[in-house]
PDB file of N, CA and C in Angstrom:
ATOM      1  N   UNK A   1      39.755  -3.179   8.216  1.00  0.00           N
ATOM      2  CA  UNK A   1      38.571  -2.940   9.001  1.00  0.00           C
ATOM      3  C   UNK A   1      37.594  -4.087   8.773  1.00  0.00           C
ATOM      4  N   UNK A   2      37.024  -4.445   9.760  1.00  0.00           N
ATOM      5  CA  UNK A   2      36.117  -5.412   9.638  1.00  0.00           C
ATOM      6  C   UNK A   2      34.656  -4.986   8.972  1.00  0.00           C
ATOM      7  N   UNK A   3      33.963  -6.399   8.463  1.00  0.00           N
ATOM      8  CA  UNK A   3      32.378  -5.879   7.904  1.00  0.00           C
ATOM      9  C   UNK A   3      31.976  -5.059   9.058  1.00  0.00           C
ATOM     10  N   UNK A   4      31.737  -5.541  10.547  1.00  0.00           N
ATOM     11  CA  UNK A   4      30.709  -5.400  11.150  1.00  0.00           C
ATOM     12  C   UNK A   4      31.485  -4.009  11.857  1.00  0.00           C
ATOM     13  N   UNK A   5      32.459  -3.428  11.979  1.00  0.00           N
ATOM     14  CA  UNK A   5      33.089  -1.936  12.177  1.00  0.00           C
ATOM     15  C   UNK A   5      32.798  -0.914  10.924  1.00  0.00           C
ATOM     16  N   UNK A   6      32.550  -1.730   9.665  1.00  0.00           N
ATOM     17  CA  UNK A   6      32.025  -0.781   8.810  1.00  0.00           C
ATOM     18  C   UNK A   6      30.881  -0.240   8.437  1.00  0.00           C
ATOM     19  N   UNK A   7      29.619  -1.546   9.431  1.00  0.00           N
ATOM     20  CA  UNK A   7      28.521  -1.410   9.248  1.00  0.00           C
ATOM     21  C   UNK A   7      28.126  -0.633  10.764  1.00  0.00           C
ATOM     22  N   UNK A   8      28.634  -0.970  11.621  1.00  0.00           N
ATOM     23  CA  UNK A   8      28.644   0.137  12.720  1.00  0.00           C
ATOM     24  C   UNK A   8      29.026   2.169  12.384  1.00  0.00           C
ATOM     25  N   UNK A   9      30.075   2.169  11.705  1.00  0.00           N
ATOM     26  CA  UNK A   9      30.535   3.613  10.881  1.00  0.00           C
ATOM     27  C   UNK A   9      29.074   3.939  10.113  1.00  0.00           C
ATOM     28  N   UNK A  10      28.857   2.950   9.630  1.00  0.00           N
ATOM     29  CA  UNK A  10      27.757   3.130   8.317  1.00  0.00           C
ATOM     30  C   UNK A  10      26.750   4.157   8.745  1.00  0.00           C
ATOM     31  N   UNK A  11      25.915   2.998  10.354  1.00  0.00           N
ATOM     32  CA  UNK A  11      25.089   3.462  10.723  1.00  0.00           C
ATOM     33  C   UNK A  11      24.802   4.509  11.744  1.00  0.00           C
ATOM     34  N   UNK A  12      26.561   4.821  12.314  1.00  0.00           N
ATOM     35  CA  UNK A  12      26.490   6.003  12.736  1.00  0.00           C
ATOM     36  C   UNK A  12      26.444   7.681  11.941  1.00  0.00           C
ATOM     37  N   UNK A  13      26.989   6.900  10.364  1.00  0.00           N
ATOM     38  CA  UNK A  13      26.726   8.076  10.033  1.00  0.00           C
ATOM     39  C   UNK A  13      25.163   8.472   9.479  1.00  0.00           C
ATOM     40  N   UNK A  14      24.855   7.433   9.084  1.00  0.00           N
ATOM     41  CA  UNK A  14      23.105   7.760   8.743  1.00  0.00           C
ATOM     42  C   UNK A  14      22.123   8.309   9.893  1.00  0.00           C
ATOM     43  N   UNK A  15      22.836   8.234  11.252  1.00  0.00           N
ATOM     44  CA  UNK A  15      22.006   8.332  12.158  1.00  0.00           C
ATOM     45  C   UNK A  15      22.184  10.306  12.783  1.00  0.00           C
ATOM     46  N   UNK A  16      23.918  10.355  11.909  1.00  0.00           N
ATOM     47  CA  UNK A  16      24.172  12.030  12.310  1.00  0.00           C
ATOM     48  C   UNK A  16      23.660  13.011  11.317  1.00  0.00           C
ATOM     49  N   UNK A  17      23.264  12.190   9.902  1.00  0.00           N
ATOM     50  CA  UNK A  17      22.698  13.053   8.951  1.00  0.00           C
ATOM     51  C   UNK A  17      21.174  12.986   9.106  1.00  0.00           C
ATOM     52  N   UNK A  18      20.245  11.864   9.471  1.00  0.00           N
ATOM     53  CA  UNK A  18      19.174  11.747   9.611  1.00  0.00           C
ATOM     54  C   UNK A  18      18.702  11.855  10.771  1.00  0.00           C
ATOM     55  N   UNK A  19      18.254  12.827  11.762  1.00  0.00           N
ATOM     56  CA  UNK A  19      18.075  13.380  13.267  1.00  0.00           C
ATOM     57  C   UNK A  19      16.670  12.398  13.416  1.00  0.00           C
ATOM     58  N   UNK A  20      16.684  11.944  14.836  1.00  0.00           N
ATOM     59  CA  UNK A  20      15.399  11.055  15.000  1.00  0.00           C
ATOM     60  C   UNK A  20      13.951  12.224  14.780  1.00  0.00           C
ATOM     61  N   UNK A  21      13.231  11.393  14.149  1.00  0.00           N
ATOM     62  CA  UNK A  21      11.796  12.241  14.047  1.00  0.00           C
ATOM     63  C   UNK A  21      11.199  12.687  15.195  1.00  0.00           C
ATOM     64  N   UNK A  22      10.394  13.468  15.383  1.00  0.00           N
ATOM     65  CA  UNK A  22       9.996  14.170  16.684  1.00  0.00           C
ATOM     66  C   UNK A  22       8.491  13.254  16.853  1.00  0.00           C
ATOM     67  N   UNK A  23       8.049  13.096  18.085  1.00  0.00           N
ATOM     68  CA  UNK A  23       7.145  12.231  18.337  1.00  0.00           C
ATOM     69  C   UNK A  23       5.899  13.353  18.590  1.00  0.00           C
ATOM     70  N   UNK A  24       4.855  12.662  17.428  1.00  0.00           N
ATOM     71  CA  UNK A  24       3.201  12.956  17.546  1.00  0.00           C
ATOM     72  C   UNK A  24       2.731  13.735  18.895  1.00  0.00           C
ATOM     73  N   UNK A  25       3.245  14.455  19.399  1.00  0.00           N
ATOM     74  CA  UNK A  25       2.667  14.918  21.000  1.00  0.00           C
ATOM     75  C   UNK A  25       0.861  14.783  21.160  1.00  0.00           C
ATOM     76  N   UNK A  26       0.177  14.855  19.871  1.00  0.00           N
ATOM     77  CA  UNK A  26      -1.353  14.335  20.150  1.00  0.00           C
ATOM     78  C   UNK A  26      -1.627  12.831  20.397  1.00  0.00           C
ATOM     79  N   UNK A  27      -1.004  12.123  19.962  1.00  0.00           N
ATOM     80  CA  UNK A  27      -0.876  11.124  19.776  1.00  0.00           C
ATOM     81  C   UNK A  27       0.149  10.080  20.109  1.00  0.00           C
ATOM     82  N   UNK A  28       0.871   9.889  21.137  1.00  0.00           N
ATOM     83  CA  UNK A  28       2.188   8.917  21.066  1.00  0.00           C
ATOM     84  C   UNK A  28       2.294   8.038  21.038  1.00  0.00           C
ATOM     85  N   UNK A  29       0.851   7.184  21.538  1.00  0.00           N
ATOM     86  CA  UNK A  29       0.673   5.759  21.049  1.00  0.00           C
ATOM     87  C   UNK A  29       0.343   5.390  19.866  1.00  0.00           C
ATOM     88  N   UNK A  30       0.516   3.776  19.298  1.00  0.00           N
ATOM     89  CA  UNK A  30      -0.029   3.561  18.031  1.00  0.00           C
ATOM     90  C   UNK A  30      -1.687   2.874  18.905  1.00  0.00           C
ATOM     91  N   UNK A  31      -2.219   2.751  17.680  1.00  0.00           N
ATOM     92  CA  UNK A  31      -3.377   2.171  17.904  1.00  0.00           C
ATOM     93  C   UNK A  31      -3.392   0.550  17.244  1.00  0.00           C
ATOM     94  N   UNK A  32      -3.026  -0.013  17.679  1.00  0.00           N
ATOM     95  CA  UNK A  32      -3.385  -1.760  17.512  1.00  0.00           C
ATOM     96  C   UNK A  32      -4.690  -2.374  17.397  1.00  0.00           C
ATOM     97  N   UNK A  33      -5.310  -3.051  15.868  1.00  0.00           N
ATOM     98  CA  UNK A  33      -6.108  -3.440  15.693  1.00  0.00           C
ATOM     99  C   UNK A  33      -5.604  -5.097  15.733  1.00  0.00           C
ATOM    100  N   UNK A  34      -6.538  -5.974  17.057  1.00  0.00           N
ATOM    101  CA  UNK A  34      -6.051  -7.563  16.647  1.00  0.00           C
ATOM    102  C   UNK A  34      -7.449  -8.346  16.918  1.00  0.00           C
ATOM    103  N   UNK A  35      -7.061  -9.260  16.721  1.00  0.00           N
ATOM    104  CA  UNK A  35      -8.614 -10.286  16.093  1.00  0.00           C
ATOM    105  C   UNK A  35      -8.167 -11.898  16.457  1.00  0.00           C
ATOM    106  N   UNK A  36      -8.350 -12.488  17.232  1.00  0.00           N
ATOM    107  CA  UNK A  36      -8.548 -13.878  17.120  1.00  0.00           C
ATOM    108  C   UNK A  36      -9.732 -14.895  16.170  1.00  0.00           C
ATOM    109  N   UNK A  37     -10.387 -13.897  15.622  1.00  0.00           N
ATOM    110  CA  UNK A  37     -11.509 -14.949  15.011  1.00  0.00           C
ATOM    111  C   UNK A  37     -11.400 -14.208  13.786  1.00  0.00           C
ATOM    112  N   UNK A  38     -12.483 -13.346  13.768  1.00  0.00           N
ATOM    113  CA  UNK A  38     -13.521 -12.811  12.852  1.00  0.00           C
ATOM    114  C   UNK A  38     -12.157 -11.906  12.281  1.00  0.00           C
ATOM    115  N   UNK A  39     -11.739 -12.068  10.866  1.00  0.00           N
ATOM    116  CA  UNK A  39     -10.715 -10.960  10.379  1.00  0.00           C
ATOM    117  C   UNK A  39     -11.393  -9.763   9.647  1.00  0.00           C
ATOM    118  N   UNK A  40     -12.470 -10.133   9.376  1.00  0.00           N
ATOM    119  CA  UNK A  40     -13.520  -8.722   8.278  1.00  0.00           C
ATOM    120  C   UNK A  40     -13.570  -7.966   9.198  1.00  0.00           C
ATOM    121  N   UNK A  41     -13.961  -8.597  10.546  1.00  0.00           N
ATOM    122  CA  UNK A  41     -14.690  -7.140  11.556  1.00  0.00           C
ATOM    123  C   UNK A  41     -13.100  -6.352  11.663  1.00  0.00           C
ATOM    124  N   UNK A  42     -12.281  -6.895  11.902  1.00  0.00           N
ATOM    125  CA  UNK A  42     -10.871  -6.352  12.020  1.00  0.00           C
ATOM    126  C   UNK A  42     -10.318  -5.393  10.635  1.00  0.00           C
ATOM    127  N   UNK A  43     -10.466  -5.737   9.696  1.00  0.00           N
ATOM    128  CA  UNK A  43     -10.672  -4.969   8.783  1.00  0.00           C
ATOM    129  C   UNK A  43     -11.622  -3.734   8.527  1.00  0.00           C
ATOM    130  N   UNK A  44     -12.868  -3.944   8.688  1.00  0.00           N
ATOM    131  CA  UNK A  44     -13.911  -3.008   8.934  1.00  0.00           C
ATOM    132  C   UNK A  44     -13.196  -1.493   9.508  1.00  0.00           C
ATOM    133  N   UNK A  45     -12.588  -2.553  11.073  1.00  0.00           N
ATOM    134  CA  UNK A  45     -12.642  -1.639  12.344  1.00  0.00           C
ATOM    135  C   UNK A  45     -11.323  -0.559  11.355  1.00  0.00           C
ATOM    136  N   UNK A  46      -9.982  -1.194  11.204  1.00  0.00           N
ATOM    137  CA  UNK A  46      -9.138  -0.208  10.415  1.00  0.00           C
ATOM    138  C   UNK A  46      -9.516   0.359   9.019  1.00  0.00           C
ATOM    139  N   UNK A  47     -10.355   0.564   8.299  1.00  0.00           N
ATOM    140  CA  UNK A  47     -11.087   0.965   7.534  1.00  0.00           C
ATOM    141  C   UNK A  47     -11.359   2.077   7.700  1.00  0.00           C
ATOM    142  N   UNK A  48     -12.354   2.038   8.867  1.00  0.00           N
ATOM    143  CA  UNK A  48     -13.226   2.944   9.393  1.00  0.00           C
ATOM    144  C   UNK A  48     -12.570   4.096  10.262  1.00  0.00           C
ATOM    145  N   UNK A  49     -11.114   3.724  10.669  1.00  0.00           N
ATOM    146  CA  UNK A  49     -10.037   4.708  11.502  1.00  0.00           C
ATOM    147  C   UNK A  49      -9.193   5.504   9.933  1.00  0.00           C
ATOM    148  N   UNK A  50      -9.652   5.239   8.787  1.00  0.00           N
ATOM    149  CA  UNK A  50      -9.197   5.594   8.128  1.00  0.00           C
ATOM    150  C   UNK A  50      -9.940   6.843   7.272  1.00  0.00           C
ATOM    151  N   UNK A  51     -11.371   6.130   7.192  1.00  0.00           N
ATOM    152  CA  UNK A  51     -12.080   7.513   6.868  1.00  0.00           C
ATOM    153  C   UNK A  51     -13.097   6.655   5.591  1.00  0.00           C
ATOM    154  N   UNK A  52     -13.591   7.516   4.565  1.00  0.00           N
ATOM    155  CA  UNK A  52     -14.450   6.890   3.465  1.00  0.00           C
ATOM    156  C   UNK A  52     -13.580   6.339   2.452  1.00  0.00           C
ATOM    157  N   UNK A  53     -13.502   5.218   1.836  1.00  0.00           N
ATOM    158  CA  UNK A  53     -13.524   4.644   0.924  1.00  0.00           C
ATOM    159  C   UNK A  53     -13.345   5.952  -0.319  1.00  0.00           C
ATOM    160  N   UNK A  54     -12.802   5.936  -1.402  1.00  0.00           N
ATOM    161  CA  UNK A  54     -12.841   7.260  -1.668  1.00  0.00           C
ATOM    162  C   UNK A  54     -13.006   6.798  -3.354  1.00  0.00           C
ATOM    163  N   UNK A  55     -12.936   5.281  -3.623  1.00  0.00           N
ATOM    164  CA  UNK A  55     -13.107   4.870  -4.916  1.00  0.00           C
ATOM    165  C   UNK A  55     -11.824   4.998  -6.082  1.00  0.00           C
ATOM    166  N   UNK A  56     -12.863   4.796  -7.126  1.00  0.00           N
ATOM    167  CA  UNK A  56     -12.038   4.657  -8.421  1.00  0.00           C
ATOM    168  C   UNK A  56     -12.163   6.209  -9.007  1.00  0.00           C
ATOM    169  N   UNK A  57     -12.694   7.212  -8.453  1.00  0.00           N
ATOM    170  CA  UNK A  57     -12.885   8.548  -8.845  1.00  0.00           C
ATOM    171  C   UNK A  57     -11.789   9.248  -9.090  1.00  0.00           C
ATOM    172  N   UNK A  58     -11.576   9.607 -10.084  1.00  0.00           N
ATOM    173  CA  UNK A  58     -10.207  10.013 -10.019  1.00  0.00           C
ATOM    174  C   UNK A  58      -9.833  11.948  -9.766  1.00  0.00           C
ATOM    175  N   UNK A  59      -9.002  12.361  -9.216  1.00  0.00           N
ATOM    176  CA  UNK A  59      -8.841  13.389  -9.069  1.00  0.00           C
ATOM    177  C   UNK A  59      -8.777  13.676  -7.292  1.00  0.00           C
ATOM    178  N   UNK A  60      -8.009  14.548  -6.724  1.00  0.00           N
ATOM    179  CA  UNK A  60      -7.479  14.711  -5.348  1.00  0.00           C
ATOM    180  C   UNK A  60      -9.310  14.455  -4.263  1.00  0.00           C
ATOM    181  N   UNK A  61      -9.169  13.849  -3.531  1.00  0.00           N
ATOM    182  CA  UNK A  61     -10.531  13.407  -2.948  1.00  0.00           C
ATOM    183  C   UNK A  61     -10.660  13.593  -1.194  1.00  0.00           C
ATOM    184  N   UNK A  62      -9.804  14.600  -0.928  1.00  0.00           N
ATOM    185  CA  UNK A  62      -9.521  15.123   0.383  1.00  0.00           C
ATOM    186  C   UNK A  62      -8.309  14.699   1.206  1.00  0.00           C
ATOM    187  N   UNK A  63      -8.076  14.952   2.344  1.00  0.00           N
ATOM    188  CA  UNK A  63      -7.460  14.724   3.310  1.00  0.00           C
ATOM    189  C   UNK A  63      -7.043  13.087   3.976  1.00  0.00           C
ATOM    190  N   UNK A  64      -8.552  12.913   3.941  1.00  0.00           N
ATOM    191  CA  UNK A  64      -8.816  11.372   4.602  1.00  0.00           C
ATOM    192  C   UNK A  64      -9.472  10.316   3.430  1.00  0.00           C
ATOM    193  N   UNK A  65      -9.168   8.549   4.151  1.00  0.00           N
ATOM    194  CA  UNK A  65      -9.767   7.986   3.307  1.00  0.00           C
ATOM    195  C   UNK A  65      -9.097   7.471   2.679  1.00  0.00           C
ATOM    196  N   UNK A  66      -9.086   5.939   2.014  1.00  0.00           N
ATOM    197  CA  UNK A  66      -8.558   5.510   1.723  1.00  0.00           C
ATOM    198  C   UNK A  66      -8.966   4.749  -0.243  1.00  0.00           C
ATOM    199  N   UNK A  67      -8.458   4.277  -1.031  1.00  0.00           N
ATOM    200  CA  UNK A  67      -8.927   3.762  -2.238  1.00  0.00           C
ATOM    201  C   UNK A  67      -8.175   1.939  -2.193  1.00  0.00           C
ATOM    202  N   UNK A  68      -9.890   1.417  -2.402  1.00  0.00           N
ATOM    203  CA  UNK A  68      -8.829  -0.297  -2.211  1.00  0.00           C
ATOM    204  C   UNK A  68      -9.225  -0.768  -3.495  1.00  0.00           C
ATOM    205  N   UNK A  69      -8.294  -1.184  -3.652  1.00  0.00           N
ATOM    206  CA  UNK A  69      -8.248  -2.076  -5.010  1.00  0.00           C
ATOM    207  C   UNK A  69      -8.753  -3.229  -5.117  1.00  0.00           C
ATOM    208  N   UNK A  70      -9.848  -3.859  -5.727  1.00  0.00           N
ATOM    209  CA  UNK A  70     -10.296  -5.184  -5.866  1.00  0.00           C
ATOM    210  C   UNK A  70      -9.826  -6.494  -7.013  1.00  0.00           C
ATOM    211  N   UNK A  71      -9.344  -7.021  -6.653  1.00  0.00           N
ATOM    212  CA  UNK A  71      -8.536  -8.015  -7.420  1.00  0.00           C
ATOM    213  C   UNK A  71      -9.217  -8.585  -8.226  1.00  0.00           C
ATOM    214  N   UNK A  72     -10.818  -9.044  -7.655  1.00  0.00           N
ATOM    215  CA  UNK A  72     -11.574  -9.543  -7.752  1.00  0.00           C
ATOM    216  C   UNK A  72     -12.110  -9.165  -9.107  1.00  0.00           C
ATOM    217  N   UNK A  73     -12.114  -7.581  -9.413  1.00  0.00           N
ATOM    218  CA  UNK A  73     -12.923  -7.469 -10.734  1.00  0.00           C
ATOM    219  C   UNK A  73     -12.148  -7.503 -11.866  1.00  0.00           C
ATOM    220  N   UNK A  74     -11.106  -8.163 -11.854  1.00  0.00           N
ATOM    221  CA  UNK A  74     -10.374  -8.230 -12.655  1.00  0.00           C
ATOM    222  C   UNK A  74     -11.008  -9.067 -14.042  1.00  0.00           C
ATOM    223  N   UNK A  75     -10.713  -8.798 -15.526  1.00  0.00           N
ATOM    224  CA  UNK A  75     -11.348  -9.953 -16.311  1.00  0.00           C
ATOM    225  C   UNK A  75     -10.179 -10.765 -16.750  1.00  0.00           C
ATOM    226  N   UNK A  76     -10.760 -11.818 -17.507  1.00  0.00           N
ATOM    227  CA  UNK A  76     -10.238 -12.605 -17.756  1.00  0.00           C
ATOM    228  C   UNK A  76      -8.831 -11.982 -18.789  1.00  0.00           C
ATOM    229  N   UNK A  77      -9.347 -11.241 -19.279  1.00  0.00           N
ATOM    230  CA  UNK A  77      -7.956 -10.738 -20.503  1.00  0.00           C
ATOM    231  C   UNK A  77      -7.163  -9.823 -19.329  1.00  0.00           C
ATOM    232  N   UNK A  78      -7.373  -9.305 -18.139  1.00  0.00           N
ATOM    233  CA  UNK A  78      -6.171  -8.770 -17.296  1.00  0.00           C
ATOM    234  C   UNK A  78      -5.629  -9.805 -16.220  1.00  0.00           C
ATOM    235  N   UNK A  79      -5.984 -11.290 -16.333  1.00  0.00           N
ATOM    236  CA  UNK A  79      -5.410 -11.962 -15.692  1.00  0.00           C
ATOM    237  C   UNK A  79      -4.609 -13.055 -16.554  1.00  0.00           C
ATOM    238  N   UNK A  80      -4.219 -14.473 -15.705  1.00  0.00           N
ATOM    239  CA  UNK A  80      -3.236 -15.237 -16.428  1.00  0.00           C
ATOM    240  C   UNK A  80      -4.136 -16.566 -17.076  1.00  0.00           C
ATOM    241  N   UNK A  81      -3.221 -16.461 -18.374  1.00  0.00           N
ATOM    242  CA  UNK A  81      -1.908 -16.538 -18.458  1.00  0.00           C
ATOM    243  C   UNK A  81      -0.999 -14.534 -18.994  1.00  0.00           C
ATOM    244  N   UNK A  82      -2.102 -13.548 -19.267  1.00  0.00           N
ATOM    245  CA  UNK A  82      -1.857 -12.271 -19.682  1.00  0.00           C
ATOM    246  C   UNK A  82      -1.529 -11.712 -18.623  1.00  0.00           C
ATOM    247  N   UNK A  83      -0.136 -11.278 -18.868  1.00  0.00           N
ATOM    248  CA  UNK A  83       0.270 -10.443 -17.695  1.00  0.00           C
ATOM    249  C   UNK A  83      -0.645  -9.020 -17.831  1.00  0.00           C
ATOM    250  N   UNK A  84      -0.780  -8.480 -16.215  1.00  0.00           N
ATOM    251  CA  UNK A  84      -1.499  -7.561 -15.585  1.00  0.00           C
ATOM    252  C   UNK A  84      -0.770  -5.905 -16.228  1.00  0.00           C
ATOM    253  N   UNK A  85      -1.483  -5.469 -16.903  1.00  0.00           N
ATOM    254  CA  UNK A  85      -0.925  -4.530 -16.799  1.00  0.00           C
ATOM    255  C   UNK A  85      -0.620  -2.646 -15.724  1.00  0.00           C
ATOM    256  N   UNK A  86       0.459  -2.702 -16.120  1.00  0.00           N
ATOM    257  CA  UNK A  86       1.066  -1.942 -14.484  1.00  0.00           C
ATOM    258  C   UNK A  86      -0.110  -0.337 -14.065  1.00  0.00           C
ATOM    259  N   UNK A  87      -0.345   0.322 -15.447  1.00  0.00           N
ATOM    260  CA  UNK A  87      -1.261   1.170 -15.315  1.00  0.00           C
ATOM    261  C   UNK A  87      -2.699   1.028 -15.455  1.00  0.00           C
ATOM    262  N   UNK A  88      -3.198  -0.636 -14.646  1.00  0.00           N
ATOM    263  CA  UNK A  88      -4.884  -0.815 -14.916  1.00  0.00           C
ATOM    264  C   UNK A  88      -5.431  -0.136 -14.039  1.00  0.00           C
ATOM    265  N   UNK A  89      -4.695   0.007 -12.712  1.00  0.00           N
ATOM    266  CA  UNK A  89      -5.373   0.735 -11.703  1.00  0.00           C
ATOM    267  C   UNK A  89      -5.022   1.939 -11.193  1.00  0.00           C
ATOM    268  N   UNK A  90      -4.443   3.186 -12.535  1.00  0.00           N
ATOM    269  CA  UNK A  90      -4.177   4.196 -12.177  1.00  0.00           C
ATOM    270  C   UNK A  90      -4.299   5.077 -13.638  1.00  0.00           C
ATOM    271  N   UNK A  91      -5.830   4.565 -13.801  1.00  0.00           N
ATOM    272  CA  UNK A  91      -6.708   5.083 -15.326  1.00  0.00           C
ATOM    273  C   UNK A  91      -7.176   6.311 -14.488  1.00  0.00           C
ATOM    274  N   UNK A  92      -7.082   7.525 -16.094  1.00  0.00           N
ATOM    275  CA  UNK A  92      -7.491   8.577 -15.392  1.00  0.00           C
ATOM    276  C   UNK A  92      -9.320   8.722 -15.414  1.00  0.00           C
ATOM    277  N   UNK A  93      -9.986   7.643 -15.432  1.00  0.00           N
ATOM    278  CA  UNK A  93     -11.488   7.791 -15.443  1.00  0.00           C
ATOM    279  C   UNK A  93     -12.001   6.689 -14.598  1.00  0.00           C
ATOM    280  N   UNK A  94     -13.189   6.660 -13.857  1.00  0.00           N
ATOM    281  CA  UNK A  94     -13.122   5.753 -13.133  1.00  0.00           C
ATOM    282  C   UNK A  94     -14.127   4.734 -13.714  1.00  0.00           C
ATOM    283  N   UNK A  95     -14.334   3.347 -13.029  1.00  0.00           N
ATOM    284  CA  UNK A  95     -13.712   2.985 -11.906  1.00  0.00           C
ATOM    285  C   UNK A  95     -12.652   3.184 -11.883  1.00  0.00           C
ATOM    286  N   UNK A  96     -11.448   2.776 -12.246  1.00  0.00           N
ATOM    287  CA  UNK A  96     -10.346   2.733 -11.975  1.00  0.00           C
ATOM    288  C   UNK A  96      -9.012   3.379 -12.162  1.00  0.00           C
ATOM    289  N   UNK A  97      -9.604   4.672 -11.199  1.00  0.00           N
ATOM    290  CA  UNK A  97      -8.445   5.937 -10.792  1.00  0.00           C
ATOM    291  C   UNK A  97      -8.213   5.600  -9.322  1.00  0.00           C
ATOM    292  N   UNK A  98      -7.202   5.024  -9.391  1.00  0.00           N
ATOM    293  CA  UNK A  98      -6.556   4.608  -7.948  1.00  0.00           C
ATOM    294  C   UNK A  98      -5.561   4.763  -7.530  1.00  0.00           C
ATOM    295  N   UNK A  99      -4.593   5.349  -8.646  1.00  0.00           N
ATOM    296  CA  UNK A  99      -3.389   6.250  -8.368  1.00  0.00           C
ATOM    297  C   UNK A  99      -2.628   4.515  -7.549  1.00  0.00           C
ATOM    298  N   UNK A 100      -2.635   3.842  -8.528  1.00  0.00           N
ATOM    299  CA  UNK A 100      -1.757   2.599  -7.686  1.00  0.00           C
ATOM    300  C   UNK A 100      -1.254   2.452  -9.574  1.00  0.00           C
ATOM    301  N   UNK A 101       0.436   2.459  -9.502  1.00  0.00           N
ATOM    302  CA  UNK A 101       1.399   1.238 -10.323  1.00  0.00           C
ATOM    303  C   UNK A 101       1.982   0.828 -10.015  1.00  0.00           C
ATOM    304  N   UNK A 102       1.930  -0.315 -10.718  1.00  0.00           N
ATOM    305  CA  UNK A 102       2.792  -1.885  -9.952  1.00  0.00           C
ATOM    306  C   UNK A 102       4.393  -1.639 -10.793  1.00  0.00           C
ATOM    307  N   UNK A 103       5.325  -2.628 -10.549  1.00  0.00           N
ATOM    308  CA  UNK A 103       6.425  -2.430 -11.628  1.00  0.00           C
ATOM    309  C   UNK A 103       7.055  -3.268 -10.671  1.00  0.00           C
ATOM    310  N   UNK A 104       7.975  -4.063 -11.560  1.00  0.00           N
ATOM    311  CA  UNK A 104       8.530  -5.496 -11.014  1.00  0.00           C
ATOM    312  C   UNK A 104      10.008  -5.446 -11.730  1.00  0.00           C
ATOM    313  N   UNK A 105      11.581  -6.013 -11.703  1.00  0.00           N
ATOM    314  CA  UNK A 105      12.443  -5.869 -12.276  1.00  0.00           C
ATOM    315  C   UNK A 105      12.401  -7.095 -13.139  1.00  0.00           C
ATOM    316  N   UNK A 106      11.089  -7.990 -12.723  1.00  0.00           N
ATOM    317  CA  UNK A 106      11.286  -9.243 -13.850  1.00  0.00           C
ATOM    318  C   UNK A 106      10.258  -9.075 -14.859  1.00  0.00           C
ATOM    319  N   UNK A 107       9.819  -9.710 -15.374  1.00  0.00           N
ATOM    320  CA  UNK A 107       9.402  -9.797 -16.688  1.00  0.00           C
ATOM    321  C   UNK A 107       7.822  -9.155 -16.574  1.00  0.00           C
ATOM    322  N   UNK A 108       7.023  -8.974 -15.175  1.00  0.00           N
ATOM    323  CA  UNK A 108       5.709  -8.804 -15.327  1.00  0.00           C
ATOM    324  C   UNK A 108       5.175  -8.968 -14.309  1.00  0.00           C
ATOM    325  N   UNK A 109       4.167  -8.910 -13.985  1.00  0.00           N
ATOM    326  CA  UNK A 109       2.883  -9.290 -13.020  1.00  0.00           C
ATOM    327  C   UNK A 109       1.908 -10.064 -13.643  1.00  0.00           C
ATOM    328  N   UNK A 110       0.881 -11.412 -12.960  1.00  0.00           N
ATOM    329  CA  UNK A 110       0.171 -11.793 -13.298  1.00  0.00           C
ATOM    330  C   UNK A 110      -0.437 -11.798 -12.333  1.00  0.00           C
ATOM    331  N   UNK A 111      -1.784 -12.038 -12.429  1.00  0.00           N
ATOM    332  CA  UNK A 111      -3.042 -12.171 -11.748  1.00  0.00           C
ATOM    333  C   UNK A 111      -3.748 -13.344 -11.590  1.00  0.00           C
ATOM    334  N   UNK A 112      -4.019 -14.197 -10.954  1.00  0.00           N
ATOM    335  CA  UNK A 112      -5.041 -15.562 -10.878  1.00  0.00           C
ATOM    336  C   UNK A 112      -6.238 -15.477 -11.990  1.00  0.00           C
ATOM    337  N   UNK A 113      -6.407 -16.145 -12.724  1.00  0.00           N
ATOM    338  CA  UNK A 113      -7.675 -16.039 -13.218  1.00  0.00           C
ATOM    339  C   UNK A 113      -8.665 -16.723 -12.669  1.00  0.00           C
ATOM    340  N   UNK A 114      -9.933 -16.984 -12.764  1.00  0.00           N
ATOM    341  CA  UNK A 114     -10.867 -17.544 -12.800  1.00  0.00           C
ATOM    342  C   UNK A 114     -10.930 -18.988 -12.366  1.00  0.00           C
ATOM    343  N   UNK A 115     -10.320 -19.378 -13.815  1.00  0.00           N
ATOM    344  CA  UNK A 115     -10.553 -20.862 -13.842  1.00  0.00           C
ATOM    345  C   UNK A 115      -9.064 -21.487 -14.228  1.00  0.00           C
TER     346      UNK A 115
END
């Protein structure tokens, strides 16, 4: 049997165990955010389709809303040449309860420092 007859089998069978998802009837379009210039306002705009900012607070914070991580406040001892560690941004006190870990199969994560 050939690769590409086995990858055809493959994907017929993933397609008889996994039934297509049923489509959003409120909703069937996506909503497309695009920007030729200005990328913040473009950001803003999907932000704001998302709901409040919901922070480093830790503990379930509703329905909607999103938690962004700032790279930026990183210090100097969680950046490089010190690799990042995987549970900085998923401390159970805040700021930084963000329910985000990283994990890599190589040796680590690092972060830009400063200088």
């Amino acid at each position: 049997m050939s690769k590409l007859t086995i990858g055809l089998l493959l994907c017929l069978a993933f397609l008889s165990i996994f039934p297509a998802c049923k489509k959003d009837k409120t909703n069937p379009a996506p909503t497309v955010i695009s920007t030729s210039s200005n990328v913040a306002d473009a950001i803003a705009q999907y932000k704001s389709m998302l709901g409040p900012d919901r922070g480093g607070v830790p503990g379930t914070q509703g329905v909607d809303g999103f938690r962004e991580v700032n790279w930026d406040g990183l210090t100097d001892e969680e950046s490089a040449p010190n690799l990042y560690s995987p549970e900085l941004f998923n401390a159970p006190t805040a700021p930084r309860a963000r329910g985000l870990v990283l994990s890599t199969p190589g040796t680590g994560l690092m972060v830009s420092a400063d200088s």
